[in-house]
C-alpha atoms as a PDB file:
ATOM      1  CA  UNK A   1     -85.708 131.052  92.075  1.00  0.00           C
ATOM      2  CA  UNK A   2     -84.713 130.096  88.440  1.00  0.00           C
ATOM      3  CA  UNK A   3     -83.187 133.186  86.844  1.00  0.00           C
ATOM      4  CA  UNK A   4     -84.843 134.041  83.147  1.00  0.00           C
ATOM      5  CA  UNK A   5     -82.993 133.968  80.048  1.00  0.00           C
ATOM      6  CA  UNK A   6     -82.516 136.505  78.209  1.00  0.00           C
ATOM      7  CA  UNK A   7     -82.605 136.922  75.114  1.00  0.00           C
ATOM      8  CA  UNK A   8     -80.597 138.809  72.631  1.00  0.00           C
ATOM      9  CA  UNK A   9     -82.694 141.425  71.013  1.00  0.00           C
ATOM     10  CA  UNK A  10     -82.229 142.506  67.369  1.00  0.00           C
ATOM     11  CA  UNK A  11     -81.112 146.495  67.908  1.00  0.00           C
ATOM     12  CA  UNK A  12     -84.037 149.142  67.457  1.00  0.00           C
ATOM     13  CA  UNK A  13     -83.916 150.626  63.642  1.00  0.00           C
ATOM     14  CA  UNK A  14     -84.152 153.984  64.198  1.00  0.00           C
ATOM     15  CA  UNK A  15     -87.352 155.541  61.685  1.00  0.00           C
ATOM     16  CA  UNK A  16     -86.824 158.106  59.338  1.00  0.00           C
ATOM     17  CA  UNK A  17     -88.434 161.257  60.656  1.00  0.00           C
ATOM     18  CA  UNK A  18     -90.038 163.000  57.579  1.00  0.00           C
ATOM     19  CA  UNK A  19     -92.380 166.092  57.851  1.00  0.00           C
ATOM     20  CA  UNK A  20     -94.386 167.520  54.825  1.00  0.00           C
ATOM     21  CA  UNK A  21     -96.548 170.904  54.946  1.00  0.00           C
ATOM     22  CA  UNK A  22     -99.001 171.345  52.243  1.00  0.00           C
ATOM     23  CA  UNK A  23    -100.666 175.002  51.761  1.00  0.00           C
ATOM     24  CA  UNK A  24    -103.607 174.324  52.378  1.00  0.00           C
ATOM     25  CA  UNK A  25    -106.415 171.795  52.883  1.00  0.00           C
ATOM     26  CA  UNK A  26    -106.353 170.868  49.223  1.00  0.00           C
ATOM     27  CA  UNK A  27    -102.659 169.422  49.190  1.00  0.00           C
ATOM     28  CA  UNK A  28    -103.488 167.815  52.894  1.00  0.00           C
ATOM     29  CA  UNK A  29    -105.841 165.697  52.044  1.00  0.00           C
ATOM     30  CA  UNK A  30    -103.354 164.282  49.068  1.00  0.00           C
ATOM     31  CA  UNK A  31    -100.550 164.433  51.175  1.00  0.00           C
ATOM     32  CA  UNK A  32    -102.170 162.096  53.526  1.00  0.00           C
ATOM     33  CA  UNK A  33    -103.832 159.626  51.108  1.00  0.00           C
ATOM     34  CA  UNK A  34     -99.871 159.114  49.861  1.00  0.00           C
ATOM     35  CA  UNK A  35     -98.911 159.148  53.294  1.00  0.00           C
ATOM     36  CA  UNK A  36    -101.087 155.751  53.634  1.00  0.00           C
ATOM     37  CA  UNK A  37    -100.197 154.577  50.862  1.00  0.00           C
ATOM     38  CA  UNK A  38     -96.131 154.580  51.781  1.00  0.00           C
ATOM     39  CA  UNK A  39     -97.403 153.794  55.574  1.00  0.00           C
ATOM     40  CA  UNK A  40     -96.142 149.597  54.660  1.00  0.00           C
ATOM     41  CA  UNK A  41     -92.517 150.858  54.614  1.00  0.00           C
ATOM     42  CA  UNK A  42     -91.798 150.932  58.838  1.00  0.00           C
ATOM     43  CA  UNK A  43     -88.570 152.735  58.276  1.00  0.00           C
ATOM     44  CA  UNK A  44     -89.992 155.881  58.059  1.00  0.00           C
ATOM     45  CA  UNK A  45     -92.413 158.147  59.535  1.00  0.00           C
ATOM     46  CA  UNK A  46     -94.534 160.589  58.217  1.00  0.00           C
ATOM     47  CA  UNK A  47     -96.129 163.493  59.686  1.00  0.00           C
ATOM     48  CA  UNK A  48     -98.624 165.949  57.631  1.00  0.00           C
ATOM     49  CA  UNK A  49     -99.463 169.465  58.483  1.00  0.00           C
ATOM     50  CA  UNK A  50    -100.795 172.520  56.600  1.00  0.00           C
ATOM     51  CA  UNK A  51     -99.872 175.793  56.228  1.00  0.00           C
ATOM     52  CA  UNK A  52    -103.547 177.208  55.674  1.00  0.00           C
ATOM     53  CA  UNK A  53    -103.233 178.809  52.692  1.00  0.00           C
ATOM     54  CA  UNK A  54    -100.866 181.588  53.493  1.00  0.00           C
ATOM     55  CA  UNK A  55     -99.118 182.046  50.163  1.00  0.00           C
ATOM     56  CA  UNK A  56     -95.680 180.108  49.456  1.00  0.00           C
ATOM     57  CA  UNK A  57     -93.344 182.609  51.851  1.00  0.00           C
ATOM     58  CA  UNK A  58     -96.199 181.244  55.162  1.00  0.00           C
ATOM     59  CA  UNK A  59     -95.818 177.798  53.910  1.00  0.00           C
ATOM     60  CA  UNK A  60     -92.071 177.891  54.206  1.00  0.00           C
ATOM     61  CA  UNK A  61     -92.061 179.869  57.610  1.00  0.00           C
ATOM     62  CA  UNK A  62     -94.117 177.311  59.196  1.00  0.00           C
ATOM     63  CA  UNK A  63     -92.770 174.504  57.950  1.00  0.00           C
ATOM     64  CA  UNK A  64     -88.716 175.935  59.330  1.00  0.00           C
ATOM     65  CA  UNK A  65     -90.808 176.328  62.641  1.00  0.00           C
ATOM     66  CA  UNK A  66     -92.395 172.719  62.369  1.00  0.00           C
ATOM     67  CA  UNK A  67     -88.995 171.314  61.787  1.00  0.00           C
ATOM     68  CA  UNK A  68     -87.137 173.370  64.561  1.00  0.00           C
ATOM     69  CA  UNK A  69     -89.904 172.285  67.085  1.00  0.00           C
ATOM     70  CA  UNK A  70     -89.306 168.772  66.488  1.00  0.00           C
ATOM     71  CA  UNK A  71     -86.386 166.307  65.343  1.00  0.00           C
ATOM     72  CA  UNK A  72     -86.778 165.556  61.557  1.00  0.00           C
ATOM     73  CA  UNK A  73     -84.826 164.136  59.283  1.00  0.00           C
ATOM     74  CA  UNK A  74     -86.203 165.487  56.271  1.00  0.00           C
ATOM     75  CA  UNK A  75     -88.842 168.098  55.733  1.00  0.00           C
ATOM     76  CA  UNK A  76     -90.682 169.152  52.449  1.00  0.00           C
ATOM     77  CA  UNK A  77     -93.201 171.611  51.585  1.00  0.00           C
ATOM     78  CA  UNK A  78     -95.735 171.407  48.931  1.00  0.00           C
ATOM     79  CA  UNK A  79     -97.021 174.964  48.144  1.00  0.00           C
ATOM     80  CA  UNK A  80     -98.314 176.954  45.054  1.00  0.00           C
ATOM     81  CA  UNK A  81     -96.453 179.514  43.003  1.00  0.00           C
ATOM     82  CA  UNK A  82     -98.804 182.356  42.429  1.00  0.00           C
ATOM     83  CA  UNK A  83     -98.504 184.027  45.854  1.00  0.00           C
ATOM     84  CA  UNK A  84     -94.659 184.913  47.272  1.00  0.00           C
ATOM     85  CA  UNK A  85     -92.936 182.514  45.487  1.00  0.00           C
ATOM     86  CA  UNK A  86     -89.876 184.439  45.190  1.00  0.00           C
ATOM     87  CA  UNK A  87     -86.053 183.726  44.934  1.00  0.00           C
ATOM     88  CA  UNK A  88     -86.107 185.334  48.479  1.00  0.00           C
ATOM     89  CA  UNK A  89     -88.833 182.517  50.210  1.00  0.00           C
ATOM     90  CA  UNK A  90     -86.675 180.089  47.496  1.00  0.00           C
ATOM     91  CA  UNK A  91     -83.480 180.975  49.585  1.00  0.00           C
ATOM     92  CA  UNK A  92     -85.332 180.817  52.778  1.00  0.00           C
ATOM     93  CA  UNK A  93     -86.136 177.202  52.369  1.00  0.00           C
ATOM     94  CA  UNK A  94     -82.893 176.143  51.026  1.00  0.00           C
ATOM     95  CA  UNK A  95     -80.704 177.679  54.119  1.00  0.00           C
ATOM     96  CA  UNK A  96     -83.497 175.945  56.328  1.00  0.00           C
ATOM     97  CA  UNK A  97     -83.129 172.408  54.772  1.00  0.00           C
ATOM     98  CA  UNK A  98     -86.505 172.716  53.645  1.00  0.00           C
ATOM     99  CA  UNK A  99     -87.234 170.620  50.235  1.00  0.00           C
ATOM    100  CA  UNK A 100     -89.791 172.118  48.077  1.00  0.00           C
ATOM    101  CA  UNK A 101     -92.325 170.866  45.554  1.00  0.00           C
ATOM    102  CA  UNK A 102     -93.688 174.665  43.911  1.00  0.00           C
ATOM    103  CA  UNK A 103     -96.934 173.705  42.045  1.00  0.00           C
ATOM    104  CA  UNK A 104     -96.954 175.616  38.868  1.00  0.00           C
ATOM    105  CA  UNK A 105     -99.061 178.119  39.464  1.00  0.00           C
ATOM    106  CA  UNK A 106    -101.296 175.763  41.774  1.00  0.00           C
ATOM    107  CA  UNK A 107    -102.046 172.771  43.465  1.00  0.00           C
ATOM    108  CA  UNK A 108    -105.334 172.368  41.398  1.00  0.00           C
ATOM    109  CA  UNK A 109    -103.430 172.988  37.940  1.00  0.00           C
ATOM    110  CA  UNK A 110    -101.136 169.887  39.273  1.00  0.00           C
ATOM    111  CA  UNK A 111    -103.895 167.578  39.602  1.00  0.00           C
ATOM    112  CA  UNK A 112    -105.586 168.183  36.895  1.00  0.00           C
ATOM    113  CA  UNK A 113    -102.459 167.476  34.734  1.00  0.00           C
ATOM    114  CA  UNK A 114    -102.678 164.214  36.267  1.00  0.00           C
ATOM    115  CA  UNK A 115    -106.235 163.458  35.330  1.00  0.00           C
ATOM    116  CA  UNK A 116    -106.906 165.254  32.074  1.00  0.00           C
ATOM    117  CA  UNK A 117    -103.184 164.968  30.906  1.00  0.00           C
ATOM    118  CA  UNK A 118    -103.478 168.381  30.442  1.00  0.00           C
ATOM    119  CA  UNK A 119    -102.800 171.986  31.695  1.00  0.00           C
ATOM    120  CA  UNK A 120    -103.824 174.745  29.794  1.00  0.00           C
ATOM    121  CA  UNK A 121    -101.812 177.885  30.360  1.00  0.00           C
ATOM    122  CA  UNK A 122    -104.728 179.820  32.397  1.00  0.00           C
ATOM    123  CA  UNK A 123    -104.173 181.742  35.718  1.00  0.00           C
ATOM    124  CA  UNK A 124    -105.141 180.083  39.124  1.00  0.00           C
ATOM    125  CA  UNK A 125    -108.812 181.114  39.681  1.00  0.00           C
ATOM    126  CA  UNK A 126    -109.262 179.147  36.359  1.00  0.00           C
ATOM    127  CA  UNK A 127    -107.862 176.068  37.111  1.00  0.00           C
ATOM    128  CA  UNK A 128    -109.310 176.023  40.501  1.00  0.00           C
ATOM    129  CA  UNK A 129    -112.729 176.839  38.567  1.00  0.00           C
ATOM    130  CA  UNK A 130    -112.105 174.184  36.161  1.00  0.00           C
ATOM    131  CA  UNK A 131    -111.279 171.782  38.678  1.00  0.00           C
ATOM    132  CA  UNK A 132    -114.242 172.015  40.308  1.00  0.00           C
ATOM    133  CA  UNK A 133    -116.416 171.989  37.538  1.00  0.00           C
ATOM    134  CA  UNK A 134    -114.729 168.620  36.281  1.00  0.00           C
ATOM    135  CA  UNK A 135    -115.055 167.147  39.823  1.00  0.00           C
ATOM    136  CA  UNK A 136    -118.189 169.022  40.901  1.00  0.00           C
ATOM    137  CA  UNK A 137    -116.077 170.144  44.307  1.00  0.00           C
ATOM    138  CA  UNK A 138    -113.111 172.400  45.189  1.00  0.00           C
ATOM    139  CA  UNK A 139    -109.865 170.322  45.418  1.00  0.00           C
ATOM    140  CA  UNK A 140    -109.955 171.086  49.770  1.00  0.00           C
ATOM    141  CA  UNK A 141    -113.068 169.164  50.022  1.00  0.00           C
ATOM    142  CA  UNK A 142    -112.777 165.735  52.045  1.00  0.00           C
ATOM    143  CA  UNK A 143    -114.565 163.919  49.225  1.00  0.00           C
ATOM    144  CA  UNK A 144    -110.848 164.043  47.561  1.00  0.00           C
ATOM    145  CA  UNK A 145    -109.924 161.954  50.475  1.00  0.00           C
ATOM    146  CA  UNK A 146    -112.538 158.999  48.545  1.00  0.00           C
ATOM    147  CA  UNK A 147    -111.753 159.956  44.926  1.00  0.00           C
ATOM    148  CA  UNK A 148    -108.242 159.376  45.913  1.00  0.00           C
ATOM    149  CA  UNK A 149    -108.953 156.064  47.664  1.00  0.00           C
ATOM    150  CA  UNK A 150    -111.224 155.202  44.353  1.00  0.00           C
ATOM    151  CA  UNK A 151    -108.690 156.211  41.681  1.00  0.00           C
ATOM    152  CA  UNK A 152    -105.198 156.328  43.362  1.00  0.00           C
ATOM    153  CA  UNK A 153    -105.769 153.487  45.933  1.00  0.00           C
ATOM    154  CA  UNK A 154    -102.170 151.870  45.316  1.00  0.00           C
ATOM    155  CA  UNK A 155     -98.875 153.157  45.044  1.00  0.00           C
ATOM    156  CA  UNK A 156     -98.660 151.592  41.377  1.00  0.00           C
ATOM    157  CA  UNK A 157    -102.091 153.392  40.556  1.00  0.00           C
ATOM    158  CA  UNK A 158    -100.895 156.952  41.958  1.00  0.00           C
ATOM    159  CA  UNK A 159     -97.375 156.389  40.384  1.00  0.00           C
ATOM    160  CA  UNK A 160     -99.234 155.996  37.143  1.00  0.00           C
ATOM    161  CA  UNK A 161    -100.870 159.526  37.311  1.00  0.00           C
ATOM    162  CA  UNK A 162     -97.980 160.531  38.329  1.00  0.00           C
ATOM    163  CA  UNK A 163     -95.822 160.050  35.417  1.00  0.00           C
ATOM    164  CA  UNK A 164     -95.426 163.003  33.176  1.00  0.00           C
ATOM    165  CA  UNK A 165     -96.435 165.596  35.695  1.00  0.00           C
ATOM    166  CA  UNK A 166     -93.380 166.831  37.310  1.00  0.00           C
ATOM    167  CA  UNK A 167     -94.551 167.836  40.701  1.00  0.00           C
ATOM    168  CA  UNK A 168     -96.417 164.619  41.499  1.00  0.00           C
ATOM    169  CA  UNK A 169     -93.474 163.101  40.279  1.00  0.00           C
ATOM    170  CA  UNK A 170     -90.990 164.960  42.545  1.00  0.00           C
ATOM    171  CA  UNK A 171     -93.050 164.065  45.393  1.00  0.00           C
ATOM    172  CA  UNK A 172     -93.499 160.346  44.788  1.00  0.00           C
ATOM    173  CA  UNK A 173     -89.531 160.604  44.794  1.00  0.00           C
ATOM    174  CA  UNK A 174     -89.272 162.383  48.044  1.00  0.00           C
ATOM    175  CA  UNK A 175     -92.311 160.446  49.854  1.00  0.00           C
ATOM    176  CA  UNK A 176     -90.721 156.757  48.812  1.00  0.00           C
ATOM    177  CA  UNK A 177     -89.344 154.452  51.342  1.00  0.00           C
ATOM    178  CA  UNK A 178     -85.428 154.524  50.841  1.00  0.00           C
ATOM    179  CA  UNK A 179     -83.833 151.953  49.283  1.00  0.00           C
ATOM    180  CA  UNK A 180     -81.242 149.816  51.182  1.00  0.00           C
END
């Protein structure tokens, strides 16, 4: 019986491992539009979870609990700053490891920056009532998940919006592929 060849294989790269945790719905549905659109890059891997809205000290708690439960290499958490956004939850996160993108003073005051290049100063229940009386729907509604693919469907278009608004900025940094 004629023996097989082998062949030398190329080693396995090993992926980054990089969790995020929105707050909520409304930064999960973003988070995973960017996810797709950094998806090319096979080096790393991307997992999105949410924190369901329990103010920024639950955000952090879950995602120190998401990381200990499995092996990441990175882990980031987008949350808002109007609810226990402290120097306390701000220490929390940093002696986890966690990286943090705070929305000033929400998620919906973020985007909005983005679109309208501008962000009055106006408490949260305003810009989340201004958002969705620009888009005609709350920013957790799935029909984000289409505006994004519409508006934002490449990395160059998102990157674009992003410019000039810190936190979308922040997170394009810590979402990108790393450079080798």
């Amino acid at each position: 019986m004629a023996r097989r060849q082998q062949q030398a294989r190329a080693p396995r790269q090993l992926r980054r491992a990089v969790l995020v945790v929105g707050e909520g719905d409304a930064e999960g549905v973003l988070l995973r539009h960017l996810r797709t659109l950094v998806r090319g890059d096979r080096s790393t891997s991307i997992t999105v979870r949410t924190g369901q809205g329990k103010g920024a000290r639950g955000v952090v708690r879950y995602a120190i609990a998401q990381k200990a439960a499995a092996d990441y290499d990175f882990a980031l958490a987008v949350l808002d700053t109007d609810t226990d956004w402290d120097p306390e939850v701000q220490a929390m996160a940093r002696a986890a490891d966690i990286h943090v993108v705070p929305c000033q003073p929400c998620f919906e005051a973020v985007l909005r920056h983005a679109v309208l290049r501008r962000r009055p100063a106006v408490n949260t229940d305003a810009h989340k009532r201004a958002f969705e009386a620009h888009f005609g729907w709350p920013a957790h509604d799935e029909r984000m998940q289409n505006w994004y693919e519409r508006n934002w469907s490449t990395l160059a278009a998102f990157e674009e919006a992003a410019a000039g608004v810190v936190e979308l900025m922040a997170l394009h940094e810590y979402l990108r592929p790393p450079q080798s």
